[in-house]
C-alpha atoms as a PDB file:
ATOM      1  CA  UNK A   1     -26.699   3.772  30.783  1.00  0.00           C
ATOM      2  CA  UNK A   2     -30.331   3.468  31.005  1.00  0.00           C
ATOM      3  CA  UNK A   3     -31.638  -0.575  29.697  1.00  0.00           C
ATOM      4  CA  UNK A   4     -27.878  -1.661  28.618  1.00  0.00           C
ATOM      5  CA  UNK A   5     -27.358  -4.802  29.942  1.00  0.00           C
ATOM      6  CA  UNK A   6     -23.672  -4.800  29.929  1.00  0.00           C
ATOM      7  CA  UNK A   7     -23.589  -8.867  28.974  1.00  0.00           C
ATOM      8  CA  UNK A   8     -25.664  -8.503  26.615  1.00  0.00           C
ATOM      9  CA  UNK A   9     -23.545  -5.661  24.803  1.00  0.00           C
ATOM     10  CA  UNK A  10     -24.929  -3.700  22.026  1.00  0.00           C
ATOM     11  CA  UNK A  11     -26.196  -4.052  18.300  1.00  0.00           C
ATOM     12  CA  UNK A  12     -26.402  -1.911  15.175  1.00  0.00           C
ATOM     13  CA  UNK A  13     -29.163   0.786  15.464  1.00  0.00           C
ATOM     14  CA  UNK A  14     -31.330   0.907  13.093  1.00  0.00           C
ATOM     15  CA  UNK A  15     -31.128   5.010  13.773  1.00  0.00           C
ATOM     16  CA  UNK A  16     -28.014   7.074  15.041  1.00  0.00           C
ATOM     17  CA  UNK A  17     -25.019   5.375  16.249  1.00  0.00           C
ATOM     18  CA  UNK A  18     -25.148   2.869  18.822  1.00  0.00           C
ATOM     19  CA  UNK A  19     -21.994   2.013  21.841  1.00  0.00           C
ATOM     20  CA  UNK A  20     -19.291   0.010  21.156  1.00  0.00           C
ATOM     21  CA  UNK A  21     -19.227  -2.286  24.314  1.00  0.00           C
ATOM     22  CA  UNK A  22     -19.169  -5.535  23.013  1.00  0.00           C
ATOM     23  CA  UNK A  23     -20.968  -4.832  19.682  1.00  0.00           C
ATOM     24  CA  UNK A  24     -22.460  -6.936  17.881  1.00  0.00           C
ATOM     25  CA  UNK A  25     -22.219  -5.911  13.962  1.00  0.00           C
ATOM     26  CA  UNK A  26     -23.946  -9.091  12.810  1.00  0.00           C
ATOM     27  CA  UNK A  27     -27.140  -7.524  11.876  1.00  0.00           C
ATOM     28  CA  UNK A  28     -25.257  -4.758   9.954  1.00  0.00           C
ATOM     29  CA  UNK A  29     -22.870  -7.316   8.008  1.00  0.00           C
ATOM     30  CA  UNK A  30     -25.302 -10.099   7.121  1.00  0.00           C
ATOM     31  CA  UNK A  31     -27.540  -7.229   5.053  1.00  0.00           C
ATOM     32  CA  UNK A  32     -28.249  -7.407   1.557  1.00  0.00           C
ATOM     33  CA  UNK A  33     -25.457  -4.158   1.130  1.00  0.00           C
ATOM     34  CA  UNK A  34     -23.242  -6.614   1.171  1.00  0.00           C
ATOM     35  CA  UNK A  35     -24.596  -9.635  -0.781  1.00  0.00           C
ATOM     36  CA  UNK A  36     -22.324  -9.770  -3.573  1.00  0.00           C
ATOM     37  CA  UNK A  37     -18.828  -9.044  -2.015  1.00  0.00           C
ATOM     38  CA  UNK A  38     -15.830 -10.924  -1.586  1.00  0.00           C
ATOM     39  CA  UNK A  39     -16.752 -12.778   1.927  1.00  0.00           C
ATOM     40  CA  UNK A  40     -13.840 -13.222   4.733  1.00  0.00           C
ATOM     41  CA  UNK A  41     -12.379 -16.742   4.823  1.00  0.00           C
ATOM     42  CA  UNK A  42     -11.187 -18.033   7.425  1.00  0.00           C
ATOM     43  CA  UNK A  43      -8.275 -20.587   6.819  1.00  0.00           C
ATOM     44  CA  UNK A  44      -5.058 -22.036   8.572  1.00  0.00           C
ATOM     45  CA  UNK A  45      -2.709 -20.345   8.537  1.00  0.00           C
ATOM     46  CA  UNK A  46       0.290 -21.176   6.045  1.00  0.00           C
ATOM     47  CA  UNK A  47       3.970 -19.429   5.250  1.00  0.00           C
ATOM     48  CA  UNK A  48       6.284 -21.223   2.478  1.00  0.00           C
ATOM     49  CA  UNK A  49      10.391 -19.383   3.143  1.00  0.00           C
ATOM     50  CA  UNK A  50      11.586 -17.353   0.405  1.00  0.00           C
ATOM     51  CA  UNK A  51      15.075 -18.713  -1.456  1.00  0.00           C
ATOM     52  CA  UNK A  52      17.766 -17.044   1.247  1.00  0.00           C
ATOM     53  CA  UNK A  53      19.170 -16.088  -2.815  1.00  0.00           C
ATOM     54  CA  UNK A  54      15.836 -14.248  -3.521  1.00  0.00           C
ATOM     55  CA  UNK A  55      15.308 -11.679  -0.412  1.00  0.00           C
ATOM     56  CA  UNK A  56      16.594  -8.287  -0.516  1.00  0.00           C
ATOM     57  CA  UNK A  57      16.872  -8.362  -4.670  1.00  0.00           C
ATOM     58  CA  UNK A  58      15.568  -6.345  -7.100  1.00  0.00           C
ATOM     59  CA  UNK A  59      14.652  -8.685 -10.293  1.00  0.00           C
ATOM     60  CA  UNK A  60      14.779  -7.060 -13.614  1.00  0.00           C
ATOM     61  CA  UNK A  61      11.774  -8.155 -15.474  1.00  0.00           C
ATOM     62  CA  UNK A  62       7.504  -8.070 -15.219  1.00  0.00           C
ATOM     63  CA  UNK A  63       5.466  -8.731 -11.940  1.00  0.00           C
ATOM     64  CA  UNK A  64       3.479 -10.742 -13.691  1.00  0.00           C
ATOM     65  CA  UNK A  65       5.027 -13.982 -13.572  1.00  0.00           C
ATOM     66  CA  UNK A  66       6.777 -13.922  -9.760  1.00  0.00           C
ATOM     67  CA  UNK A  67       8.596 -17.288 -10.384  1.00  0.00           C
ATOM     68  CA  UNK A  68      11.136 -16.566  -7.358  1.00  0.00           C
ATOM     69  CA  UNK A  69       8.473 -16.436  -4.822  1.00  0.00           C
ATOM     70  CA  UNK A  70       6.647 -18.901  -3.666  1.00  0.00           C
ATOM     71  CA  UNK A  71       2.632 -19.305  -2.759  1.00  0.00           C
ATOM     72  CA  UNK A  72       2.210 -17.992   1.008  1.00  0.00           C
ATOM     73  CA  UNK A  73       5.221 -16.523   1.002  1.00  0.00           C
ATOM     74  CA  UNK A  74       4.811 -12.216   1.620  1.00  0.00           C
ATOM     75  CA  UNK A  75       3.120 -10.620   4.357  1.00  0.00           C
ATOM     76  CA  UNK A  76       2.588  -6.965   2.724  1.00  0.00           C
ATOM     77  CA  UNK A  77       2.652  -5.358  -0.929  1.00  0.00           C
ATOM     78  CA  UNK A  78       2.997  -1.660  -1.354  1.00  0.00           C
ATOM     79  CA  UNK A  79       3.361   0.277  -4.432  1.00  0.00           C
ATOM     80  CA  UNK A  80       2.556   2.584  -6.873  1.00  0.00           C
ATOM     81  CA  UNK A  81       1.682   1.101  -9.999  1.00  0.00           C
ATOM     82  CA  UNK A  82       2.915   3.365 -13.523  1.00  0.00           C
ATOM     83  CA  UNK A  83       0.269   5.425 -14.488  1.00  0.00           C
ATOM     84  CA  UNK A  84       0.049   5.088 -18.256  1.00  0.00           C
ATOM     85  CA  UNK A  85       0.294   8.401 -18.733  1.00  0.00           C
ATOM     86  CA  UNK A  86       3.324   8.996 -20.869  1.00  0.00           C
ATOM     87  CA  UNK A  87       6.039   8.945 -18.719  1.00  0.00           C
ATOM     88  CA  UNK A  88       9.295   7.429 -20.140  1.00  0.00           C
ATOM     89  CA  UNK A  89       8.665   4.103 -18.288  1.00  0.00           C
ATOM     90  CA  UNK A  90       4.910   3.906 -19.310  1.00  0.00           C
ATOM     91  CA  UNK A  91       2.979   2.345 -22.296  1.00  0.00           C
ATOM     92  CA  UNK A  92       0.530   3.764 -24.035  1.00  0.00           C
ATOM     93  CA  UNK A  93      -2.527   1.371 -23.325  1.00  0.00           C
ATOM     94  CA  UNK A  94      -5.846   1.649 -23.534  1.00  0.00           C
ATOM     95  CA  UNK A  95      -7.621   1.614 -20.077  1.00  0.00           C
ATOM     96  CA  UNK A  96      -9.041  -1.578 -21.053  1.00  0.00           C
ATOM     97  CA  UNK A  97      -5.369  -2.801 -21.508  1.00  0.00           C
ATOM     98  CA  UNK A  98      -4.316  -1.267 -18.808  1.00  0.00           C
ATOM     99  CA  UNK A  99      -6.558  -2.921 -16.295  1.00  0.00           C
ATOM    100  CA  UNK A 100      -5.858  -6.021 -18.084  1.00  0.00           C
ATOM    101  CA  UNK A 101      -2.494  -5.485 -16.831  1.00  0.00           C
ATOM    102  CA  UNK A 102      -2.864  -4.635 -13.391  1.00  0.00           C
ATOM    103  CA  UNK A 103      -5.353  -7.961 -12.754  1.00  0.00           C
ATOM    104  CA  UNK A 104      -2.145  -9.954 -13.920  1.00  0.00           C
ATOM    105  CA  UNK A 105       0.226  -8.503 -11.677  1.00  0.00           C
ATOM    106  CA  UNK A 106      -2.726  -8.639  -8.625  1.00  0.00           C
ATOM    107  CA  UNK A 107      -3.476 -11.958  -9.425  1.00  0.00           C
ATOM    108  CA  UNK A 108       0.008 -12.867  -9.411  1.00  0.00           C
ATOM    109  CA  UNK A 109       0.555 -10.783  -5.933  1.00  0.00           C
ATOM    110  CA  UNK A 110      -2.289 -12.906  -4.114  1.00  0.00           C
ATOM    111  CA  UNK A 111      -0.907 -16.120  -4.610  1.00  0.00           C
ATOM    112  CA  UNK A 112       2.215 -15.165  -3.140  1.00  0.00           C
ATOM    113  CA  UNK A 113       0.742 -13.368  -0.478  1.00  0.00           C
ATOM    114  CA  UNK A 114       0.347 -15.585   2.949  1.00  0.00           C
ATOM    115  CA  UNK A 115      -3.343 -15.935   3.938  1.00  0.00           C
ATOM    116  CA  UNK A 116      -4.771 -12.204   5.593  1.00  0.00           C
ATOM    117  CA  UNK A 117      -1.437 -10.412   4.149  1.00  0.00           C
ATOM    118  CA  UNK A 118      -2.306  -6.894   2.735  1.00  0.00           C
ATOM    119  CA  UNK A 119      -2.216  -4.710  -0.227  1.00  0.00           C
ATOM    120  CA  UNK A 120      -1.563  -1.292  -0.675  1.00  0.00           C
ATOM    121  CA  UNK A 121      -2.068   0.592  -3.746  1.00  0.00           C
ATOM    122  CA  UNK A 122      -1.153   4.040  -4.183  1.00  0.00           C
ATOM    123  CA  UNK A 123      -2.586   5.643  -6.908  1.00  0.00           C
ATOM    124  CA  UNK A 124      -3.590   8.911  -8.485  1.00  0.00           C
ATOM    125  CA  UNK A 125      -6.279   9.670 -10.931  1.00  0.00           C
ATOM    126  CA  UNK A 126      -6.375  11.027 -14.496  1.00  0.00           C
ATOM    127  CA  UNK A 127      -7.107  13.922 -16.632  1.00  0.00           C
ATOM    128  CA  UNK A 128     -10.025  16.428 -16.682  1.00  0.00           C
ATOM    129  CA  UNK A 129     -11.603  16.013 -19.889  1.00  0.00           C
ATOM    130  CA  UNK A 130     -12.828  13.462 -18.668  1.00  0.00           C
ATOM    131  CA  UNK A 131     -11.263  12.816 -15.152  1.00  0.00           C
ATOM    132  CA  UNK A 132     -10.428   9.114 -15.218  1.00  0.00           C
ATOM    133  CA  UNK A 133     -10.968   8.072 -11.562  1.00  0.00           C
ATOM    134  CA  UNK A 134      -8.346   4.945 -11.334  1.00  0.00           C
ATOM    135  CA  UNK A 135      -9.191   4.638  -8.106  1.00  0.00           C
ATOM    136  CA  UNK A 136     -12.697   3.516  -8.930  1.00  0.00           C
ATOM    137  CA  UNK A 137     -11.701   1.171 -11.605  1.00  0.00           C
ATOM    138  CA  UNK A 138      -8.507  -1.019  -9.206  1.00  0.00           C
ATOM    139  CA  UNK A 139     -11.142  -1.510  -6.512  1.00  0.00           C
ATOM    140  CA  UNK A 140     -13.637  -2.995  -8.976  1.00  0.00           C
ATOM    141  CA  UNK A 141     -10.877  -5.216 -10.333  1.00  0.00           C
ATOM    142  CA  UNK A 142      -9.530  -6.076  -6.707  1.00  0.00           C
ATOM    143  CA  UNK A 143     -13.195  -7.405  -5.962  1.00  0.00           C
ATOM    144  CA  UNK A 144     -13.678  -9.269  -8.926  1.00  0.00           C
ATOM    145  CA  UNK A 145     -10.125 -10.967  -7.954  1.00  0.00           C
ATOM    146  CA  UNK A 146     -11.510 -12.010  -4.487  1.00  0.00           C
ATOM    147  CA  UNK A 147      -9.644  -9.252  -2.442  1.00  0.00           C
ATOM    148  CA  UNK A 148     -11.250  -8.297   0.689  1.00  0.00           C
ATOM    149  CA  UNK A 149     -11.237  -4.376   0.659  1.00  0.00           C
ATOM    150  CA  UNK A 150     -10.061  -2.870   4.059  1.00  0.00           C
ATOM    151  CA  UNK A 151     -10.224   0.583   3.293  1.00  0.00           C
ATOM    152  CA  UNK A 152      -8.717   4.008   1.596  1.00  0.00           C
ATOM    153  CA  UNK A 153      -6.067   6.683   2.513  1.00  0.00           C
ATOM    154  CA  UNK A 154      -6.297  10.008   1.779  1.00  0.00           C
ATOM    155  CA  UNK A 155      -2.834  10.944   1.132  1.00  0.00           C
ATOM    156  CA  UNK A 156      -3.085  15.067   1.521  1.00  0.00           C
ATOM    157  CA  UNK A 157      -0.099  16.308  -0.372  1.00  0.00           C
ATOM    158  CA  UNK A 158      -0.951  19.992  -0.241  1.00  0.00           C
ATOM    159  CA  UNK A 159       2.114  20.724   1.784  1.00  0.00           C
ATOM    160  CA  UNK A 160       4.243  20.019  -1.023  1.00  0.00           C
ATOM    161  CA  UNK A 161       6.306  22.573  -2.611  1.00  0.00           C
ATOM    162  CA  UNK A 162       4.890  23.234  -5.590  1.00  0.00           C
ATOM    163  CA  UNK A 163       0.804  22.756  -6.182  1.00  0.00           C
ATOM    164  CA  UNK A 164      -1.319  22.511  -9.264  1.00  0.00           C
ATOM    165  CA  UNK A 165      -1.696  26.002 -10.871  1.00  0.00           C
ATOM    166  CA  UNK A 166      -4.191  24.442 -13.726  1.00  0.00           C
ATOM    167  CA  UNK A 167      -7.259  25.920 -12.719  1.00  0.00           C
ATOM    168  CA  UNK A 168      -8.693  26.377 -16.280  1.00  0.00           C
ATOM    169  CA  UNK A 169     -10.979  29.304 -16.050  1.00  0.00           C
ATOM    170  CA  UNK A 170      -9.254  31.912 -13.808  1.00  0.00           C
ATOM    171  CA  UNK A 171     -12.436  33.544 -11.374  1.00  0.00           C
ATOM    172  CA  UNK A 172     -15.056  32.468 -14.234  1.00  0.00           C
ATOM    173  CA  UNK A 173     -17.909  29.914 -14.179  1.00  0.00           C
ATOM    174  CA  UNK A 174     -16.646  29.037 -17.638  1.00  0.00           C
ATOM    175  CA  UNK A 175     -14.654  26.300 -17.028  1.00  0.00           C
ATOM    176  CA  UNK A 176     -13.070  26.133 -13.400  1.00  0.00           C
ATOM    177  CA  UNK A 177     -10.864  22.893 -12.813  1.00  0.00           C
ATOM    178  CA  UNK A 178     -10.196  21.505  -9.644  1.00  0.00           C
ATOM    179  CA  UNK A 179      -6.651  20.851  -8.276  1.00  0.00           C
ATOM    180  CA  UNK A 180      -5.778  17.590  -7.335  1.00  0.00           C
ATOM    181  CA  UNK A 181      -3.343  17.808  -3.872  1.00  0.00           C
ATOM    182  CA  UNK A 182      -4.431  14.337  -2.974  1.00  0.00           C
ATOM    183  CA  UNK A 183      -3.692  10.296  -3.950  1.00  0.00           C
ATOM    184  CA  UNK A 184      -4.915   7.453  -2.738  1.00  0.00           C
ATOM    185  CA  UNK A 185      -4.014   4.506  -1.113  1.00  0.00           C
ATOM    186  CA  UNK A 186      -6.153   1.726  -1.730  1.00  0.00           C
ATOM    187  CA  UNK A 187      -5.822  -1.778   1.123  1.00  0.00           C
ATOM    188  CA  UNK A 188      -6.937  -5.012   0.719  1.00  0.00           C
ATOM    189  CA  UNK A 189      -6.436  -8.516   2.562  1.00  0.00           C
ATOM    190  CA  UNK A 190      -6.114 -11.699   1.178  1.00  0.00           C
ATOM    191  CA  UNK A 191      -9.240 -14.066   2.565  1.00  0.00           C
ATOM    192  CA  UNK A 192      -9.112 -12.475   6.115  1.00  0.00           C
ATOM    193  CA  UNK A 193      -8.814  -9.416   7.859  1.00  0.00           C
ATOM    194  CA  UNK A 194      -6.573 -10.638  10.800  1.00  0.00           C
ATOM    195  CA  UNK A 195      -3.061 -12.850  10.441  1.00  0.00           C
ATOM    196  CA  UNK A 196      -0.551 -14.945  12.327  1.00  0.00           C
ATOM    197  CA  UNK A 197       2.238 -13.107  13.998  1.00  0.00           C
ATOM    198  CA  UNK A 198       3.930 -16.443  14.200  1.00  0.00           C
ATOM    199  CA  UNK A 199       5.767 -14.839  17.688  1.00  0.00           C
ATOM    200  CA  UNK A 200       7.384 -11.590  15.216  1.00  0.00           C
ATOM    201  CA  UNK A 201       6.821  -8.479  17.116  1.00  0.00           C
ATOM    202  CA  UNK A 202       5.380  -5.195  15.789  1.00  0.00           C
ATOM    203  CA  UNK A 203       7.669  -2.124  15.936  1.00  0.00           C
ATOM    204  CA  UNK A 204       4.824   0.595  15.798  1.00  0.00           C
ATOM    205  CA  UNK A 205       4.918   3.176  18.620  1.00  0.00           C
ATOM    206  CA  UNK A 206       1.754   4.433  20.245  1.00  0.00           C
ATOM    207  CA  UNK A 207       2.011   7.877  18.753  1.00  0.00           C
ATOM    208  CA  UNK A 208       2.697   6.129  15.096  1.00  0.00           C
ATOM    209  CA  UNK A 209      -0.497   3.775  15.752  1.00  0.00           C
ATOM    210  CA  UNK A 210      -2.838   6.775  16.710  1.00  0.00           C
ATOM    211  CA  UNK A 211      -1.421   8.573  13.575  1.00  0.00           C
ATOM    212  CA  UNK A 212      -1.102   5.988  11.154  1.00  0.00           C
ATOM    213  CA  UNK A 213      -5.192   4.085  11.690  1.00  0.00           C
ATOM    214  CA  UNK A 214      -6.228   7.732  10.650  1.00  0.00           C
ATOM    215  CA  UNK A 215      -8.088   7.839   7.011  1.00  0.00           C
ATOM    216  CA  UNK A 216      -6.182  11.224   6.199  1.00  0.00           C
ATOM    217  CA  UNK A 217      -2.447  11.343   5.404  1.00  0.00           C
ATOM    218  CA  UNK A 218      -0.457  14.498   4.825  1.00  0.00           C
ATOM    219  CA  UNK A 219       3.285  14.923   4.440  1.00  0.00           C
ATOM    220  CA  UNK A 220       4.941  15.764   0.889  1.00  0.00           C
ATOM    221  CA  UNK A 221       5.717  14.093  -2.413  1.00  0.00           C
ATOM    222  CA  UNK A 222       9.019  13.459  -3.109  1.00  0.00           C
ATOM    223  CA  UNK A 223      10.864  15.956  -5.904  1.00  0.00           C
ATOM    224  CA  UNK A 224      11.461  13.673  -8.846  1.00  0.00           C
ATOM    225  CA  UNK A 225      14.630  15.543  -9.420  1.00  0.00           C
ATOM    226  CA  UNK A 226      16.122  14.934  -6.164  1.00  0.00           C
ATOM    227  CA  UNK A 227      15.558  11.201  -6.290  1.00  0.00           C
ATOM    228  CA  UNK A 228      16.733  10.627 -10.274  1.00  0.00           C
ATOM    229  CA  UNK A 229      13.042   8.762 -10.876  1.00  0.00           C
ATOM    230  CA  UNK A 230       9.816  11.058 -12.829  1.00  0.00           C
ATOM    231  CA  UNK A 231       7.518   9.935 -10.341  1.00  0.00           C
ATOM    232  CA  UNK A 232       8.593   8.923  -6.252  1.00  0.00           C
ATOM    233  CA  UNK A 233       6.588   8.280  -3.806  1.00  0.00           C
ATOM    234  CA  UNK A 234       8.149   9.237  -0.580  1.00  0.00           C
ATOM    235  CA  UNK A 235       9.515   7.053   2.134  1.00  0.00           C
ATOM    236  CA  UNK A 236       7.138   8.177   4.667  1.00  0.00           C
ATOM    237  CA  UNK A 237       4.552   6.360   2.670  1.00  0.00           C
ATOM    238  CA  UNK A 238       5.884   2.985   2.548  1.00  0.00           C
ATOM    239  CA  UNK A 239       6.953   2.986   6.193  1.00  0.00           C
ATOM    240  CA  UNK A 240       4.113   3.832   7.607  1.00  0.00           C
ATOM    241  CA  UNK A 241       2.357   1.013   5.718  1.00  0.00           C
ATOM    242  CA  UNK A 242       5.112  -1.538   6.922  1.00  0.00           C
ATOM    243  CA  UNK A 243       4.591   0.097  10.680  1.00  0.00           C
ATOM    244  CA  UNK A 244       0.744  -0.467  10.258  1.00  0.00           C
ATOM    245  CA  UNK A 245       1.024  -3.878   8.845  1.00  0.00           C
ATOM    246  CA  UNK A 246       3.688  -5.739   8.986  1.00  0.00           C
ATOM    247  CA  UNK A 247       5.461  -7.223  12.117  1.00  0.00           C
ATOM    248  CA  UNK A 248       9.746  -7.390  11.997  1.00  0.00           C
ATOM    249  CA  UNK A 249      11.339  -9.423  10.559  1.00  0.00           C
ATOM    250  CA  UNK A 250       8.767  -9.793   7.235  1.00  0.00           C
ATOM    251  CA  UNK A 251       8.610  -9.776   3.766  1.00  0.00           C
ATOM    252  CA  UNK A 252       7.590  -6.574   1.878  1.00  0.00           C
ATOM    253  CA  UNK A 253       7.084  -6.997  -1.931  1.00  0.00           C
ATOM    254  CA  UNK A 254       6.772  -3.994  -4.395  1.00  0.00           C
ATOM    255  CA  UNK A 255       5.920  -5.202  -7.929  1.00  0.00           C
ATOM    256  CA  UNK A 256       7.013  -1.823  -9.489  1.00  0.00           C
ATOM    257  CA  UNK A 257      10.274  -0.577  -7.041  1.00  0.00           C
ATOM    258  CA  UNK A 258      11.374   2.087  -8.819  1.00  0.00           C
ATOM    259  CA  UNK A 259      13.893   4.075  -7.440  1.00  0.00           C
ATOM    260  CA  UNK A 260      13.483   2.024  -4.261  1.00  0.00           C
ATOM    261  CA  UNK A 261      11.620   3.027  -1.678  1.00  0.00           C
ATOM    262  CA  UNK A 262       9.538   0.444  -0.523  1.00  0.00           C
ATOM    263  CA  UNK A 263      13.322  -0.828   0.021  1.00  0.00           C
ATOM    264  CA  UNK A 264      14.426   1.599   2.151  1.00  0.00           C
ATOM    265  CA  UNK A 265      11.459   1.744   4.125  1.00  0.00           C
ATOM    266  CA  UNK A 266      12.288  -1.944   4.637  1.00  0.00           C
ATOM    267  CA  UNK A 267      15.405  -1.834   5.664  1.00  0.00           C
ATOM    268  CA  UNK A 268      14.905   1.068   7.900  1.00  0.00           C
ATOM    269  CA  UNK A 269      12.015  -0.958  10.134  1.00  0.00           C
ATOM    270  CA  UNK A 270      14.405  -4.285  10.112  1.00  0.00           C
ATOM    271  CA  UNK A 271      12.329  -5.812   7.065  1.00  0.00           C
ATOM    272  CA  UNK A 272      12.832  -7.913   3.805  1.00  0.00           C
ATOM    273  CA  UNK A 273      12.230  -6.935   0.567  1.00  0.00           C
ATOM    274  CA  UNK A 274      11.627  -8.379  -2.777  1.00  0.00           C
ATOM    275  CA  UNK A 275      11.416  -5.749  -5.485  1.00  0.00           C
ATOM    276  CA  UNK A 276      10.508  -6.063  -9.325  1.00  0.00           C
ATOM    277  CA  UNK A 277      11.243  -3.514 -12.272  1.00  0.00           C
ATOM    278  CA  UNK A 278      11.548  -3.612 -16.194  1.00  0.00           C
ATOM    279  CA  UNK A 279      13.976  -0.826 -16.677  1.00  0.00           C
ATOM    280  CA  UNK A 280      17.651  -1.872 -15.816  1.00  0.00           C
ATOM    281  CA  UNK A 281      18.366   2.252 -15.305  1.00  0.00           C
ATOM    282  CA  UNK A 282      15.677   2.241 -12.247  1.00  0.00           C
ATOM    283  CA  UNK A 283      16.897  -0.626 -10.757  1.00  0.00           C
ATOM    284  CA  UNK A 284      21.108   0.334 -10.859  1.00  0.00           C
ATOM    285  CA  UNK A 285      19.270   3.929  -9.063  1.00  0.00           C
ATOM    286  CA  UNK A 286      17.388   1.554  -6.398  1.00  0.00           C
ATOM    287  CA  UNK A 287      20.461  -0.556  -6.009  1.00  0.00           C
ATOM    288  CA  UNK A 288      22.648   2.171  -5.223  1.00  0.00           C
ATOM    289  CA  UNK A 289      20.319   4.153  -3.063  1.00  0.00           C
ATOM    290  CA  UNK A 290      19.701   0.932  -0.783  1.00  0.00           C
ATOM    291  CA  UNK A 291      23.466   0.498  -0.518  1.00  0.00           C
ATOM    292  CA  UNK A 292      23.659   4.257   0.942  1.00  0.00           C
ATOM    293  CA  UNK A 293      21.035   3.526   3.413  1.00  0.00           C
ATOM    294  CA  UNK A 294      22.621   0.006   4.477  1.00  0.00           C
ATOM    295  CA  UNK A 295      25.588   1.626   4.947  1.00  0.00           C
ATOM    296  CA  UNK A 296      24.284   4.763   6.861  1.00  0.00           C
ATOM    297  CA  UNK A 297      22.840   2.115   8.839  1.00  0.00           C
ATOM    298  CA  UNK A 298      25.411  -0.126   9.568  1.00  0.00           C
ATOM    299  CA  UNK A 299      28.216   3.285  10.691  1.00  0.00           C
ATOM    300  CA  UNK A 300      25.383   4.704  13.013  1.00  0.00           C
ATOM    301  CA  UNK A 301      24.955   0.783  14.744  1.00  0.00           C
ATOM    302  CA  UNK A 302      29.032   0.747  14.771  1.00  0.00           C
ATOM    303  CA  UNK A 303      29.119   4.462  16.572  1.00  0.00           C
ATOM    304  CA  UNK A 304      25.804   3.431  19.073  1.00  0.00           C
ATOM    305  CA  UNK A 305      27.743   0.470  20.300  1.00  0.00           C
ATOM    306  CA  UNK A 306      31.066   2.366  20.633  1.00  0.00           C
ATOM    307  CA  UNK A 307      29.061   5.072  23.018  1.00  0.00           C
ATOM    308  CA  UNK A 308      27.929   1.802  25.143  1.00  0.00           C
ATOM    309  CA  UNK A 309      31.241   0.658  25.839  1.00  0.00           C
END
């Protein structure tokens, strides 16, 4: 390469894209763009034990008061917050409200979180008339709460069984309406980008890292009706977050569990998890389902060891 002095690396161009040997994003990363961001801390490192009594459990009230867990204490949060849309589980709030809400149960989430542990958020947006992009509105509120914003997932869902058929004006100008086959998944540190390992080992496989840093997702939702819950994310989704993540042996916390699973994911990449829900219903559902997988679990290890003897 023509004028690269190799020890002096390279810096950001101020046209076209520059190498990446030994780069040196300073330039790029001290500009006014980013004057008024959340700005990486870096602190020690600290890790407070959960109550043995409090891992693996499902508690039956709000996220917004997480009195069982204590500060520094979980390395990941995934979930997918209700939607406020009218579902059975939902309130009817205003978005103001609704917001409101979230912040509490964020705010909540980054104390317990250990310093550089992450948050994922999946979430869809609204409506047509107007389209409420939720999307937009959590990452303004994870800012404002001093989350440092890693990036966004495109979770392509068009493979799913059954797509949107609301097109509004059929072939006419009139009134066309797109059709959503996407979410998002929104991910966030808390103070720094990088964290302690504390000598736990990751469990990602090559293939699954090459896959998994990709900004474009696409497997299927999960059929509410096969689960028992209206709206399931699949399992895929939280294990490939805990893969990306997370090293064994951790603690995953989903504020709004659901049918489970963020659980299951857990449990099926040799995890903890802490799970929170208000309806009693959800939780029995998530309860039983984890039991089913524990036990799955537990026969195939039995059957494994019997073929090695």
């Amino acid at each position: 390469m023509k004028g690269y002095n190799k020890k002096d690396g390279t810096k950001t161009s101020a046209f076209g894209s520059p190498g990446r040997i030994n780069h040196d994003s300073t330039p790029f990363y001290t500009s006014r763009l980013y004057e008024n961001l959340p700005k990486e801390e870096v602190v020690k490192y600290t890790e407070n034990a959960i109550p043995f009594q409090n891992l693996d459990k499902i508690f039956n009230k709000t996220s917004e008061k997480m009195d069982e867990l204590p500060d520094n204490s979980v390395h990941l949060m995934v979930t997918s917050p209700p939607y406020n849309v009218g579902k059975e589980y939902d309130e009817n709030l205003t978005l103001d409200e609704y917001r409101a809400f979230l912040k509490r149960v964020c705010s909540e989430v980054k104390r317990v979180l250990v310093p550089g542990g992450r948050v994922c958020i999946n979430i869809a947006n609204l409506g047509r008339k107007p389209y409420i992009p939720l999307h937009t509105f959590i990452i303004e509120d994870m800012l404002n709460l001093g989350f440092l914003m890693r990036g966004e997932i495109i979770w392509n869902k068009a493979s799913s069984g059954s797509p949107s058929t609301a097109w509004g004006s059929w072939l006419s100008a009139k009134n066309p309406t797109l059709r959503d086959i996407h979410e998002y998944i929104l991910v966030f540190s808390k103070g720094m980008f990088s964290r302690e390992n504390c000598g736990r080992k990751s469990t990602i496989s090559k293939k699954e890292f090459l896959e998994f840093t990709k900004s474009v997702w696409t497997f299927s939702a999960e059929p509410a009706t096969k689960i028992g819950h209206p709206a399931p994310y699949p399992v895929e989704l939280p294990y490939r977050l805990i893969q990306l993540y997370t090293f064994e042996g951790e603690i995953v916390l989903d504020p709004f569990i659901g049918s489970g699973q963020s659980a299951i994911a857990s449990i099926k990449t040799k995890r903890h998890y802490v799970g929170y829900d208000i309806n009693k219903d959800y939780i029995k559902l998530a309860e039983r389902r984890i039991k089913e997988i524990s036990n799955f679990n537990t026969q195939n290890k039995f059957e494994f060891e019997g073929e090695k003897k």
